[in-house]
N, C-alpha and C. Protein backbone atom coordinates (compact mmCIF):
# COMPACT_ATOMS: atom_id res chain seq x y z
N UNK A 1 -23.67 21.71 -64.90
CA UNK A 1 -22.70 20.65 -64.76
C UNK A 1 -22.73 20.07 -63.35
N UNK A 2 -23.20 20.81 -62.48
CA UNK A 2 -23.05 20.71 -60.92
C UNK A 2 -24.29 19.33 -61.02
N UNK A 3 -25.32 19.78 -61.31
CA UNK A 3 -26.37 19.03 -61.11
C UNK A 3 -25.92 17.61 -62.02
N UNK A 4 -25.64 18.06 -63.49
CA UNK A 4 -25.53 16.75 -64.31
C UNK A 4 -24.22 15.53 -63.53
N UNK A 5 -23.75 16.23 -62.75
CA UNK A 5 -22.67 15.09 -62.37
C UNK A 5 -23.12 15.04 -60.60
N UNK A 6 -24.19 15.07 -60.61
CA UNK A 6 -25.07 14.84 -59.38
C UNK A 6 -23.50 15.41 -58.05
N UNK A 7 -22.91 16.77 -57.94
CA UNK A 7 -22.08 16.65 -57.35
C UNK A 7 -20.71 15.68 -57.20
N UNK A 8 -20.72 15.41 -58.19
CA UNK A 8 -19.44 13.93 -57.62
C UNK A 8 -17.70 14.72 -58.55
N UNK A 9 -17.34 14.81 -57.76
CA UNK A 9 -16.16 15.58 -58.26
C UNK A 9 -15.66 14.64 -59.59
N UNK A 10 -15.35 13.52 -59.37
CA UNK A 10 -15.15 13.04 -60.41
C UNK A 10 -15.80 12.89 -62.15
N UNK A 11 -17.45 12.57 -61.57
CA UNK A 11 -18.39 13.08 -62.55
C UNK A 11 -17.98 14.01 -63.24
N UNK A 12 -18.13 14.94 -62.31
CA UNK A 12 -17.96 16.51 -62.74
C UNK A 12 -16.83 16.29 -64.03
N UNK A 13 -15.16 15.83 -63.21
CA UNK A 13 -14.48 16.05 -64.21
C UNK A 13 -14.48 15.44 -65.63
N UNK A 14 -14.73 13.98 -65.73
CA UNK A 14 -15.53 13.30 -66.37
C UNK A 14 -16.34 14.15 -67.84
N UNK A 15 -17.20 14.60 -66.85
CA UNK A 15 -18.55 14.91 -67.79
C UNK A 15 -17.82 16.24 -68.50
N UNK A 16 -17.11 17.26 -67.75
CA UNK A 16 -16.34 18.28 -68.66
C UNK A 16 -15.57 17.80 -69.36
N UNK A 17 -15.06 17.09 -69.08
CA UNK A 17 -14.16 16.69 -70.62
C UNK A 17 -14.81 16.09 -71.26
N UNK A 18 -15.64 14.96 -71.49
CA UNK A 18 -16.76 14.88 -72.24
C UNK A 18 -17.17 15.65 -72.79
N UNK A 19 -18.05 16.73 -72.51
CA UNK A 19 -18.91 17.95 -73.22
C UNK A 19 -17.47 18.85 -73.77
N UNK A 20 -16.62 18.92 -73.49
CA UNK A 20 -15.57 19.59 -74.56
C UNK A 20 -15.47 19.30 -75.64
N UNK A 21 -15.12 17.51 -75.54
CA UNK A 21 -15.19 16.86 -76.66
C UNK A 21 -16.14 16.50 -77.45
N UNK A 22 -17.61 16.63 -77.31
CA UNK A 22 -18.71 16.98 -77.53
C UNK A 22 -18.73 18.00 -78.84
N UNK A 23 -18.56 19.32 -78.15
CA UNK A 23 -18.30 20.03 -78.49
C UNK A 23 -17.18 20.91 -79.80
N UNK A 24 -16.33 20.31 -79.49
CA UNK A 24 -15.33 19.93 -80.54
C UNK A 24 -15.74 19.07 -82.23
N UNK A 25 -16.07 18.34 -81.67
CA UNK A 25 -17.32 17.92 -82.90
C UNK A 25 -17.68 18.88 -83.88
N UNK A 26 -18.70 19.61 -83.03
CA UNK A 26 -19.56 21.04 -83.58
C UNK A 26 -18.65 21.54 -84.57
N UNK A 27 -18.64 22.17 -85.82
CA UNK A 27 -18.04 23.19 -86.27
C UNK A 27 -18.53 24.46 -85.59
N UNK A 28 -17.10 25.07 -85.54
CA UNK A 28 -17.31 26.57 -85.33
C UNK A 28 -17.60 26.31 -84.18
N UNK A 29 -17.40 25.69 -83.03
CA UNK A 29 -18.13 25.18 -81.64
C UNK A 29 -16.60 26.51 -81.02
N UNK A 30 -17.15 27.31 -80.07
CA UNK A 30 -16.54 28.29 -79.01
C UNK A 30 -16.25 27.65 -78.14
N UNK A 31 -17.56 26.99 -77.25
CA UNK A 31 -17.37 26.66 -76.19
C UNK A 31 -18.72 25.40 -75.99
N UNK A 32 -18.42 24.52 -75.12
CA UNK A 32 -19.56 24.15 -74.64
C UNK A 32 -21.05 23.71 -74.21
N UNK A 33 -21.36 23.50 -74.79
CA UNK A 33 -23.34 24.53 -74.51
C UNK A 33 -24.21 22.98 -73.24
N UNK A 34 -25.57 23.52 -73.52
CA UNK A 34 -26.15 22.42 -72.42
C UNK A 34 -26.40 21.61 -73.14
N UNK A 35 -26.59 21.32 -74.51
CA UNK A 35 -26.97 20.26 -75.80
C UNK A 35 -25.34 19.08 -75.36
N UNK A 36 -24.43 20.10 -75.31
CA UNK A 36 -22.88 18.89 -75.17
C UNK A 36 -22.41 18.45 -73.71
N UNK A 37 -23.70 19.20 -73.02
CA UNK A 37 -23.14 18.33 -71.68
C UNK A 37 -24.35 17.20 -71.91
N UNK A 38 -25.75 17.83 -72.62
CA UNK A 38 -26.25 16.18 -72.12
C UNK A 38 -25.94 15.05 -73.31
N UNK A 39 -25.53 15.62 -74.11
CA UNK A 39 -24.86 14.51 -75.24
C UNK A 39 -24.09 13.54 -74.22
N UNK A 40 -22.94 14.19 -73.32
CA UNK A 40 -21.90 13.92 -72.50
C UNK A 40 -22.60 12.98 -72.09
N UNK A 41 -23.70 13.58 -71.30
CA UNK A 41 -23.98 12.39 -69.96
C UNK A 41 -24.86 11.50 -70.28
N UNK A 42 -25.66 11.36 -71.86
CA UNK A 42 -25.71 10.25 -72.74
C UNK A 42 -24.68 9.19 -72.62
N UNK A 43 -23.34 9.90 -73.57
CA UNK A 43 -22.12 8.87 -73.75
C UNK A 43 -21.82 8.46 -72.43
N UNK A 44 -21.96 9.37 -71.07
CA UNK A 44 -21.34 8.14 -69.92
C UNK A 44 -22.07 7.94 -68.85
N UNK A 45 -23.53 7.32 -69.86
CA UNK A 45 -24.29 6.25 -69.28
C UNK A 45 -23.40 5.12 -69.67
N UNK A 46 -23.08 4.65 -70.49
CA UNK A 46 -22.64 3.48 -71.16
C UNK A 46 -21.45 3.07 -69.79
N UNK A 47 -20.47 3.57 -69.76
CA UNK A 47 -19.76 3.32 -68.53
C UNK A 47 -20.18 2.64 -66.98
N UNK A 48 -21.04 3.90 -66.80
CA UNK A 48 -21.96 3.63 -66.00
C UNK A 48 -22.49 2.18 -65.45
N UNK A 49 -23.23 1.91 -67.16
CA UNK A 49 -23.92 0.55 -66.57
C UNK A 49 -22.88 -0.28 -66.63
N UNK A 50 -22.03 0.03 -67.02
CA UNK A 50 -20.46 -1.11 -67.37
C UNK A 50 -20.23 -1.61 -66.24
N UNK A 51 -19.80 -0.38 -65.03
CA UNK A 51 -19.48 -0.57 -63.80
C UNK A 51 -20.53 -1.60 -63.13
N UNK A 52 -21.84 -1.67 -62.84
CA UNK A 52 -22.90 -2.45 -63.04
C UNK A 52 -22.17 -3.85 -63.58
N UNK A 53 -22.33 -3.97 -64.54
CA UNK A 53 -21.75 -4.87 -65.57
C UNK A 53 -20.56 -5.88 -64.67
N UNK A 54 -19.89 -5.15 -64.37
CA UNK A 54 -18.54 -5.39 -64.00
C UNK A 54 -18.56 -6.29 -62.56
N UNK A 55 -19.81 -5.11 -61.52
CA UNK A 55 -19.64 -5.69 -60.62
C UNK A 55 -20.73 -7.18 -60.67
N UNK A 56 -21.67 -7.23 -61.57
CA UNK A 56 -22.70 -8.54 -62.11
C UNK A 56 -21.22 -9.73 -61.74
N UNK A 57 -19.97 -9.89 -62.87
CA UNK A 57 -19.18 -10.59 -62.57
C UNK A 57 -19.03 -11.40 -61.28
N UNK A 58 -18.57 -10.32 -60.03
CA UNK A 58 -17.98 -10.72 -58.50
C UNK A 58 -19.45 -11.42 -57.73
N UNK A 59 -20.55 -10.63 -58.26
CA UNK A 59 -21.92 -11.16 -57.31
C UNK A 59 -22.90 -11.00 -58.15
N UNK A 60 -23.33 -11.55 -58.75
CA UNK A 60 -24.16 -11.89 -59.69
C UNK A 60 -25.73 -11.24 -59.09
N UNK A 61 -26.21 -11.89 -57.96
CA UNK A 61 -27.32 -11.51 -57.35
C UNK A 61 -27.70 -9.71 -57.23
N UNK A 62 -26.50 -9.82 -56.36
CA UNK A 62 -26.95 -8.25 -55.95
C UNK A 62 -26.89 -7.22 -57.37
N UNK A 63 -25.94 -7.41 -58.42
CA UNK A 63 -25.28 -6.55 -59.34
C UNK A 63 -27.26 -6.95 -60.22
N UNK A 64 -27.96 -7.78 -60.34
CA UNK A 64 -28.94 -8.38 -60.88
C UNK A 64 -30.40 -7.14 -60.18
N UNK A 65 -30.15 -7.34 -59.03
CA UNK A 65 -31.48 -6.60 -58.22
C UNK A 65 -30.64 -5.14 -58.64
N UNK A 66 -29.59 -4.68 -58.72
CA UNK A 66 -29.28 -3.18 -58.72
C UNK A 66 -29.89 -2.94 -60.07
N UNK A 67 -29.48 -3.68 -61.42
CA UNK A 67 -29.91 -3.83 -62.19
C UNK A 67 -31.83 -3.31 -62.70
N UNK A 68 -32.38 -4.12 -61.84
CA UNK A 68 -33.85 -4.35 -62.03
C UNK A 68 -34.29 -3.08 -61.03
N UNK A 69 -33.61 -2.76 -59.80
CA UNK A 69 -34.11 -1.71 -59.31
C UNK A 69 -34.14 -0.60 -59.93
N UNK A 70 -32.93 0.26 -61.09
CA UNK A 70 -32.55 1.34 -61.17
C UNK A 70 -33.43 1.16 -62.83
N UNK A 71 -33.79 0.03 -63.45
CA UNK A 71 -34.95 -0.03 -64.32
C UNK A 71 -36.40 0.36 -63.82
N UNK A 72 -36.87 -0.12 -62.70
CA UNK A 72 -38.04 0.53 -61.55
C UNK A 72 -38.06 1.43 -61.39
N UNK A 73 -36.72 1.94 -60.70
CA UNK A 73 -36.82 3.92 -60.80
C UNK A 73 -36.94 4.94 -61.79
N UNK A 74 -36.44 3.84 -63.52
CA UNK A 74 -36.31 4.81 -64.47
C UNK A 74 -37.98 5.13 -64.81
N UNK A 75 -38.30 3.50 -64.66
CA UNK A 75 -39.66 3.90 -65.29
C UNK A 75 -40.96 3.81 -64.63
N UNK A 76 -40.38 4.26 -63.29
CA UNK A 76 -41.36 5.41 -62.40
C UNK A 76 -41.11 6.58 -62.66
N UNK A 77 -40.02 7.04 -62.78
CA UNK A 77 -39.93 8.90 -63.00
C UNK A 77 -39.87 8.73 -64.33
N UNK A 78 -39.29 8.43 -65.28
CA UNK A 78 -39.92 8.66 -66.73
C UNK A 78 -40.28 8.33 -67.23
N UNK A 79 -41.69 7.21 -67.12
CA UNK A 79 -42.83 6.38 -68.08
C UNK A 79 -44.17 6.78 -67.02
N UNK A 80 -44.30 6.97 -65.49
CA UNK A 80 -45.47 7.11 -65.18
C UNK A 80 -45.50 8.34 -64.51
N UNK A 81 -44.21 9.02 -64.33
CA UNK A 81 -44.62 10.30 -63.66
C UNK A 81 -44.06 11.72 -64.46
N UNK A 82 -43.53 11.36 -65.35
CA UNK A 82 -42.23 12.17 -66.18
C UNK A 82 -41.75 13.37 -65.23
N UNK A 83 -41.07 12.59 -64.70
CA UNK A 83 -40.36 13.80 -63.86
C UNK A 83 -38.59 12.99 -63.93
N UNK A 84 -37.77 13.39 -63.11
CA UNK A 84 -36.40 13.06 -62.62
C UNK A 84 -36.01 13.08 -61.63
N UNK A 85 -36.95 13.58 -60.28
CA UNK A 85 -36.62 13.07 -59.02
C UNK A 85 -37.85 12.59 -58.10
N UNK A 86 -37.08 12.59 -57.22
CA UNK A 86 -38.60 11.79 -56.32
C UNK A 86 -38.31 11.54 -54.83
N UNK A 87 -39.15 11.38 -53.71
CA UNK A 87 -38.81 11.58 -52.43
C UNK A 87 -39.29 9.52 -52.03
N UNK A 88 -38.50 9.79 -50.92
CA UNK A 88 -38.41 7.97 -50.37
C UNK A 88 -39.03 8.59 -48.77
N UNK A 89 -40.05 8.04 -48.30
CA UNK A 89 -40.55 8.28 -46.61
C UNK A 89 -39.34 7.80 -46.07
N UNK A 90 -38.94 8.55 -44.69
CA UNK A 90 -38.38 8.00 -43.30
C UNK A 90 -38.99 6.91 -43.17
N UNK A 91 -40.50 6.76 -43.29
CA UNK A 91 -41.04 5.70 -42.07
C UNK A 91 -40.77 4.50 -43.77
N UNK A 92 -41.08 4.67 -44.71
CA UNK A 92 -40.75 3.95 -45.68
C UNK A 92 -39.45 3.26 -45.62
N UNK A 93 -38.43 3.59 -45.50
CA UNK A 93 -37.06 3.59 -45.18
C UNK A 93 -36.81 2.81 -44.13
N UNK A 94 -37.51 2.86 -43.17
CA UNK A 94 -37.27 1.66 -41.85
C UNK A 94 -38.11 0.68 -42.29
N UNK A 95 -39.36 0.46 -42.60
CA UNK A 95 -39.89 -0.49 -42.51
C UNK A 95 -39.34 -1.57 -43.93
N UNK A 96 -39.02 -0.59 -45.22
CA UNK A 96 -38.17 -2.00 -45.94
C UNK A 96 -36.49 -1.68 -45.57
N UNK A 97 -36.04 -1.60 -44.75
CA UNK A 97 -34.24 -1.36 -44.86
C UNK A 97 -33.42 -2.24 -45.56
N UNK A 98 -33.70 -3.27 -46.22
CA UNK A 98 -33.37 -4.03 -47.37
C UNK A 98 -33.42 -3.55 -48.75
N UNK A 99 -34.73 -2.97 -49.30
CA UNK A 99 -35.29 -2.18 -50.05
C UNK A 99 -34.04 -1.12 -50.05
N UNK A 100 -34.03 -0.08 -49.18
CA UNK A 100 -33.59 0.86 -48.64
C UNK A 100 -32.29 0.83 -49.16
N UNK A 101 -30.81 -0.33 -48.60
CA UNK A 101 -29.76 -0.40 -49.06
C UNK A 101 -29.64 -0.51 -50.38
N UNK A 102 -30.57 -1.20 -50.96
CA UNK A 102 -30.83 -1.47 -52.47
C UNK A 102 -30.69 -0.07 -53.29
N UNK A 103 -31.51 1.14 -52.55
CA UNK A 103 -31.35 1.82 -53.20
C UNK A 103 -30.27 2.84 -53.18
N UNK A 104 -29.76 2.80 -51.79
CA UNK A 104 -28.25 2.99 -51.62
C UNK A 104 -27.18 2.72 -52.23
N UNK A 105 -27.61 1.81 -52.82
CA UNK A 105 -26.43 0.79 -53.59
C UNK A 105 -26.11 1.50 -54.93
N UNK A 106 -27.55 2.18 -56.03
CA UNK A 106 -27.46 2.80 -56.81
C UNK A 106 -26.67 4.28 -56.45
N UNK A 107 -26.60 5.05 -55.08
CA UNK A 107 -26.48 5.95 -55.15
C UNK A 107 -25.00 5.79 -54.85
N UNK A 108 -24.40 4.68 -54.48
CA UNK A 108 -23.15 4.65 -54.53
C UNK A 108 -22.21 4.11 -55.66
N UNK A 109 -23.42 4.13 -56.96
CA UNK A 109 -22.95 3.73 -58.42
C UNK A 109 -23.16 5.11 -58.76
N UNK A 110 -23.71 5.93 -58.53
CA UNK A 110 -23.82 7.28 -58.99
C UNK A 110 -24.98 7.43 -60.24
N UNK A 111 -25.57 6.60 -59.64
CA UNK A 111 -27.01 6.22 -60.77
C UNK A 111 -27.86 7.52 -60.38
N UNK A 112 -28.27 7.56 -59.01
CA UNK A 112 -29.24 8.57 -58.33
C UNK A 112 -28.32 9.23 -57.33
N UNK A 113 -28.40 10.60 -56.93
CA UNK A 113 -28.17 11.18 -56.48
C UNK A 113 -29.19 11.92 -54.90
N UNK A 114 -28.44 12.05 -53.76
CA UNK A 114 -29.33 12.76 -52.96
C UNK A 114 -29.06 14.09 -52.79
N UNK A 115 -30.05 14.58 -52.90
CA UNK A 115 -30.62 15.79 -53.25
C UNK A 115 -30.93 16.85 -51.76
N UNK A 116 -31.24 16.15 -51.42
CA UNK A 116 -31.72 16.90 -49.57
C UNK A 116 -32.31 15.56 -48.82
N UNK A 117 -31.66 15.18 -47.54
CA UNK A 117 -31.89 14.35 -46.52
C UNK A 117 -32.87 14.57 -45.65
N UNK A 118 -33.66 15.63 -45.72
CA UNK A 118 -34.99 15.75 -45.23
C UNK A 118 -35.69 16.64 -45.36
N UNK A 119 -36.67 16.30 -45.69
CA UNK A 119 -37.85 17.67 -46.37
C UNK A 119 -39.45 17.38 -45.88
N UNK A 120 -39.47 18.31 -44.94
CA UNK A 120 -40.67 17.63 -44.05
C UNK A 120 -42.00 17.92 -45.19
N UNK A 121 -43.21 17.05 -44.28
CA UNK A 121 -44.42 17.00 -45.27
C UNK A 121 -45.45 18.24 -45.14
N UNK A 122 -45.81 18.59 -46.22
CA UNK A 122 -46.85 20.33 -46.08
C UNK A 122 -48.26 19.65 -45.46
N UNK A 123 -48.32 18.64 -45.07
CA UNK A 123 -49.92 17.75 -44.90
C UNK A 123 -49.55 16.84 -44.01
N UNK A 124 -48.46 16.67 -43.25
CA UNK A 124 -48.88 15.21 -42.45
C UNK A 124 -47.27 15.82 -41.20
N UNK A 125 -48.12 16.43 -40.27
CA UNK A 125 -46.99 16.78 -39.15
C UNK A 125 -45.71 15.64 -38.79
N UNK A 126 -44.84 15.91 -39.19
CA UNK A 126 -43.81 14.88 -38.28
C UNK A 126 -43.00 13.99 -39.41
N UNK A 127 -43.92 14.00 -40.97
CA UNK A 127 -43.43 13.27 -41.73
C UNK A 127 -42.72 13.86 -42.33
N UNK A 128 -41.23 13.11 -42.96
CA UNK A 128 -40.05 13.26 -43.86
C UNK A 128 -40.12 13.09 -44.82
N UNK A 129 -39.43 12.87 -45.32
CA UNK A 129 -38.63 12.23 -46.59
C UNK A 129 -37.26 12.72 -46.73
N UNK A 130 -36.76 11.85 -47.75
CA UNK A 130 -35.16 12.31 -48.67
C UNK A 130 -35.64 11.88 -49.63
N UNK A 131 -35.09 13.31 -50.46
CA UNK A 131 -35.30 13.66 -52.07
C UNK A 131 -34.16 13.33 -53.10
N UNK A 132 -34.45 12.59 -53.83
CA UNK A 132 -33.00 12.24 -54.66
C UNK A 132 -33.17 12.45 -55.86
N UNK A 133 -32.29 12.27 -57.15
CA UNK A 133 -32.30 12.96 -58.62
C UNK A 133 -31.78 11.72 -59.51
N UNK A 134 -32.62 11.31 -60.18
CA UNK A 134 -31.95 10.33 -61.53
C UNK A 134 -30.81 11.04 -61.84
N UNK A 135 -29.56 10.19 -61.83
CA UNK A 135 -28.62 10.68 -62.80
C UNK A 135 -28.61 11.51 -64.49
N UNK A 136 -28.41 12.10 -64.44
CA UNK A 136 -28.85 12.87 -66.15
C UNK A 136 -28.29 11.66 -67.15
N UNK A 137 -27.19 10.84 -66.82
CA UNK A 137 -26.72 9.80 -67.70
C UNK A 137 -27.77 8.69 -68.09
N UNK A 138 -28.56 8.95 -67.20
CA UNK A 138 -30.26 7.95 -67.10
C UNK A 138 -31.04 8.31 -68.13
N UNK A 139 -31.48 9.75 -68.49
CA UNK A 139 -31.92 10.19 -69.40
C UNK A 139 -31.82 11.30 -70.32
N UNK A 140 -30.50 11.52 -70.12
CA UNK A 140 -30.73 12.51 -71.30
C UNK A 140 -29.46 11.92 -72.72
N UNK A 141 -29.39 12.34 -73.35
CA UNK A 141 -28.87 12.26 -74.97
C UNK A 141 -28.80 13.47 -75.53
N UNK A 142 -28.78 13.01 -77.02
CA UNK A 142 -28.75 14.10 -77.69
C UNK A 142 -29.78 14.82 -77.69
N UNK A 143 -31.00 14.31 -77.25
CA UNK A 143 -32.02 14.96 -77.11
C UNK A 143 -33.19 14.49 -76.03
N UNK A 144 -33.17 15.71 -75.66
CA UNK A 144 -34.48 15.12 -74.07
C UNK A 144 -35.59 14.64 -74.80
N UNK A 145 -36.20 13.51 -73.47
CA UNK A 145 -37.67 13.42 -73.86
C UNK A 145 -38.16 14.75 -73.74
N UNK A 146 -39.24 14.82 -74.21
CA UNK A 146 -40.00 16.28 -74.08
C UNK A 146 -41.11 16.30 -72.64
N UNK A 147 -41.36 16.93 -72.12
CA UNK A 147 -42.30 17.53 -71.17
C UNK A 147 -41.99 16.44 -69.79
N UNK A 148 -40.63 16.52 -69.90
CA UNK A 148 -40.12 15.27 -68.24
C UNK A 148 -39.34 16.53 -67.30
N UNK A 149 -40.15 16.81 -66.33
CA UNK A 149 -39.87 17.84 -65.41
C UNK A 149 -38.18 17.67 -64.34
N UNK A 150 -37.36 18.42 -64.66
CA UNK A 150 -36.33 18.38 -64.42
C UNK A 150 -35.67 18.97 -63.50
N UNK A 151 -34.64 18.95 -62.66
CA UNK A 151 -34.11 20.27 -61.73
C UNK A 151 -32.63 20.63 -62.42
N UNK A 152 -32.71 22.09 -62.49
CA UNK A 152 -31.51 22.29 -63.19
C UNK A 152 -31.26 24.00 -61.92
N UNK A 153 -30.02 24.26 -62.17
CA UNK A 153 -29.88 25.78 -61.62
C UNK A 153 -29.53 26.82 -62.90
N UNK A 154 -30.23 28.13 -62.58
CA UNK A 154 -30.34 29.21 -63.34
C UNK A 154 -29.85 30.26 -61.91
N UNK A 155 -29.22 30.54 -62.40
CA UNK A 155 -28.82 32.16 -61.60
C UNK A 155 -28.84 31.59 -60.21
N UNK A 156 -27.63 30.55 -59.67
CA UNK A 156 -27.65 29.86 -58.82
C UNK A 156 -28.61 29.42 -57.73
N UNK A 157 -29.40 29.60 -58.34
CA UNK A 157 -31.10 28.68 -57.60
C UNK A 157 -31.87 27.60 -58.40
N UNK A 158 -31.49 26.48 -57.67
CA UNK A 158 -32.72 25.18 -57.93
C UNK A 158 -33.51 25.74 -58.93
N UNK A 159 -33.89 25.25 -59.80
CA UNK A 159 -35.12 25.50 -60.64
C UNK A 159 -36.34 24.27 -61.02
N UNK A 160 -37.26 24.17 -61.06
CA UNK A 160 -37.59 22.93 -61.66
C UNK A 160 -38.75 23.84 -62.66
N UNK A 161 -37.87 22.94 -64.00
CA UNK A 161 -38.53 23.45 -65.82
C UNK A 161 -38.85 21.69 -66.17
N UNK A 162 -39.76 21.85 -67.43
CA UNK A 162 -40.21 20.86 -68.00
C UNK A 162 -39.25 21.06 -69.16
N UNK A 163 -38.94 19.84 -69.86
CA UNK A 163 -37.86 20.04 -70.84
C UNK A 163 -38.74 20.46 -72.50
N UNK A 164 -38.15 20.69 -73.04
CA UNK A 164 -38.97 21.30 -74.88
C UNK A 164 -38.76 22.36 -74.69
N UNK A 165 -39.55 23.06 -75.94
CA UNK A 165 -39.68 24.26 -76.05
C UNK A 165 -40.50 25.73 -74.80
N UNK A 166 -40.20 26.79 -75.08
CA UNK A 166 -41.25 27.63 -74.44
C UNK A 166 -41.87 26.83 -72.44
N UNK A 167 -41.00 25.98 -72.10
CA UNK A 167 -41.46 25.51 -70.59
C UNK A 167 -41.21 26.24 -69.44
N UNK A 168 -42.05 26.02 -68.71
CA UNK A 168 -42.58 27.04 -67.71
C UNK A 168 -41.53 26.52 -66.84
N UNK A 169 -40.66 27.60 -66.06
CA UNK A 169 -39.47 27.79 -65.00
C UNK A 169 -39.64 27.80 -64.27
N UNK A 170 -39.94 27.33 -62.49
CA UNK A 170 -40.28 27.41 -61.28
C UNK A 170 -39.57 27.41 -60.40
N UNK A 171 -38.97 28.42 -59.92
CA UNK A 171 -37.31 28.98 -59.41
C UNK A 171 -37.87 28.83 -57.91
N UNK A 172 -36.77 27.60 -57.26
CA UNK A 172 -36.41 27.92 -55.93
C UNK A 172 -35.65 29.06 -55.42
N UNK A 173 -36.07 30.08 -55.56
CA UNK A 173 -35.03 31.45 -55.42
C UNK A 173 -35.16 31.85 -53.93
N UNK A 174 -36.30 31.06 -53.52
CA UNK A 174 -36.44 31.73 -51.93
C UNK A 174 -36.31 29.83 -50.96
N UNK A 175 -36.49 30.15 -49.38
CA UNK A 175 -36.31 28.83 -49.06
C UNK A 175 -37.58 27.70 -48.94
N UNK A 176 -38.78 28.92 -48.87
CA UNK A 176 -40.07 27.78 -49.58
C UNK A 176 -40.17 28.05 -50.43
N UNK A 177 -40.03 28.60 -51.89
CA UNK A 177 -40.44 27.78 -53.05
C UNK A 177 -39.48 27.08 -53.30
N UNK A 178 -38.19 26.54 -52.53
CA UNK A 178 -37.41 25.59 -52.80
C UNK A 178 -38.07 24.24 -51.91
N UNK A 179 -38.27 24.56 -50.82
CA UNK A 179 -39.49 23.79 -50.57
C UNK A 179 -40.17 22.81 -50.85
N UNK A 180 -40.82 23.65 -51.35
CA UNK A 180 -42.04 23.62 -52.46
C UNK A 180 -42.30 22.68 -54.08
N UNK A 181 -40.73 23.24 -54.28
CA UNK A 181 -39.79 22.41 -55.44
C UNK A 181 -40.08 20.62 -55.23
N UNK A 182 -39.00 20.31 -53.79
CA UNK A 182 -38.68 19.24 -53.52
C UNK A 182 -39.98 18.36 -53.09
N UNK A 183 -40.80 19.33 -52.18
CA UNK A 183 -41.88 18.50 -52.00
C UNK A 183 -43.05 17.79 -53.00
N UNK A 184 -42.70 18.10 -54.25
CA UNK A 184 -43.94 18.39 -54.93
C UNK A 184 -43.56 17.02 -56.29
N UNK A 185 -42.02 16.36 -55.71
CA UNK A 185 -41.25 14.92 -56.01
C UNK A 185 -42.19 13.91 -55.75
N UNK A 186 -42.26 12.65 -57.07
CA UNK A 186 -43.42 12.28 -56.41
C UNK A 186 -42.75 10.97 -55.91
N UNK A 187 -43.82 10.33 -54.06
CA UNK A 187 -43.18 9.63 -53.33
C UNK A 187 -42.78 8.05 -54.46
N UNK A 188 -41.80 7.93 -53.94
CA UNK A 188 -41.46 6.53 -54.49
C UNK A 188 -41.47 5.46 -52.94
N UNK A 189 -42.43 4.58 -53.79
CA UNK A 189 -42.49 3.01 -52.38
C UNK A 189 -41.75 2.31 -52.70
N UNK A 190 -40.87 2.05 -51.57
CA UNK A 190 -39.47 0.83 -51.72
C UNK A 190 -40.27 -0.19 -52.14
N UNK A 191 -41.46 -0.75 -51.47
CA UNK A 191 -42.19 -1.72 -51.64
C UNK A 191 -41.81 -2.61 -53.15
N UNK A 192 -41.42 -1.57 -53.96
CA UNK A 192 -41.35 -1.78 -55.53
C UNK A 192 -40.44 -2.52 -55.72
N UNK A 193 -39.00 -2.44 -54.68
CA UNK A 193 -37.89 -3.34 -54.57
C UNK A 193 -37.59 -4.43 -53.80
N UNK A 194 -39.19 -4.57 -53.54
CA UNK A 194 -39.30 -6.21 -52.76
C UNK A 194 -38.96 -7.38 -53.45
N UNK A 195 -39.36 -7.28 -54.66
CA UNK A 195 -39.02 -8.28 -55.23
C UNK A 195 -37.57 -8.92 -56.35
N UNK A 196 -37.11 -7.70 -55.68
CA UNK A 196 -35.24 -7.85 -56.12
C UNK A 196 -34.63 -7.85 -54.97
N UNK A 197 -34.80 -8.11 -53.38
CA UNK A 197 -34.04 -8.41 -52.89
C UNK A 197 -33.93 -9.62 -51.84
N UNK A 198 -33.11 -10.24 -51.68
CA UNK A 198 -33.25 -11.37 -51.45
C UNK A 198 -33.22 -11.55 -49.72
């Protein structure tokens, strides 16, 4: 739940009452499960883009590029890389800072989430990044795509699993293979949001 509501207290509360009611559904439903939280954070995508929606109304432009950007991010991490997060360069970050707010903008819709503010490079001395996480409301439903590499926690450590059946678990349990985890996000070029911002 921590992860699916990318930290946001509100999310959080949100998305639990959601997956209750989810749940409730179920016959014979006890409690909960991870099938009714991502049902949950299915149903509040819809909100989500509402807010989007909403703000399109007041500024048409910008609510338009947030729009087309957070379509760019979906289908970089889940049409060409199948994954759900991904790292942005420092030096990337200064040189489009237009780009940059753009994608700020999503993370203050609660579209993407940041994940760790700097995670140096295993190959290139001196270089950064910040690692951030598609919202789960981005992609999941009643049912995941299959084999889109995900971060979830098991036995309160980071994990990154591929979603389906029988998928292989790769536990940040120590502080480099958490590392290891984040670094291994593949880079996203603002470059991509040149052409949504004005």
């Amino acid at each position: 739940m921590v992860l699916a509501s990318g930290g946001v207290p509100r999310d959080f509360m949100v998305l639990g009452s959601l997956a209750i009611q989810v749940a409730r559904e179920r016959s014979n439903a006890k409690a909960a499960r991870v099938q009714d939280v991502n049902e949950a954070a299915g149903r509040n995508a819809q909100p989500k883009l509402q807010e989007l929606e909403d703000d399109a109304a007041s500024s048409i432009g910008s609510a338009n590029a947030r729009k087309d950007a957070l379509t760019s991010i979906r289908a970089f991490l889940l049409d060409q890389r199948q994954t759900t997060y991904f790292r942005v360069d420092f030096r990337d970050k200064e040189v489009h800072q237009r780009e940059y707010d753009l994608l700020q903008s999503l993370m203050d819709l609660r579209l993407i989430h940041l994940i760790n503010s700097s995670v140096s490079d295993e190959r290139l001395a001196g270089h950064r990044s910040e690692v951030y996480m598609l919202d789960l409301s981005q992609f999941a439903s009643s049912r995941f795509k299959r084999n889109i590499r995900v971060l979830d926690f098991v036995n309160n450590h980071l994990v990154l699993k591929s979603t389906g059946a029988g998928s292989d678990v790769r536990p940040g349990d120590t502080p480099n293979k958490l590392l290891g985890i984040l670094r291994r996000g593949p880079a996203f070029e603002l470059s991509n949001f040149t052409p949504f911002v004005t």
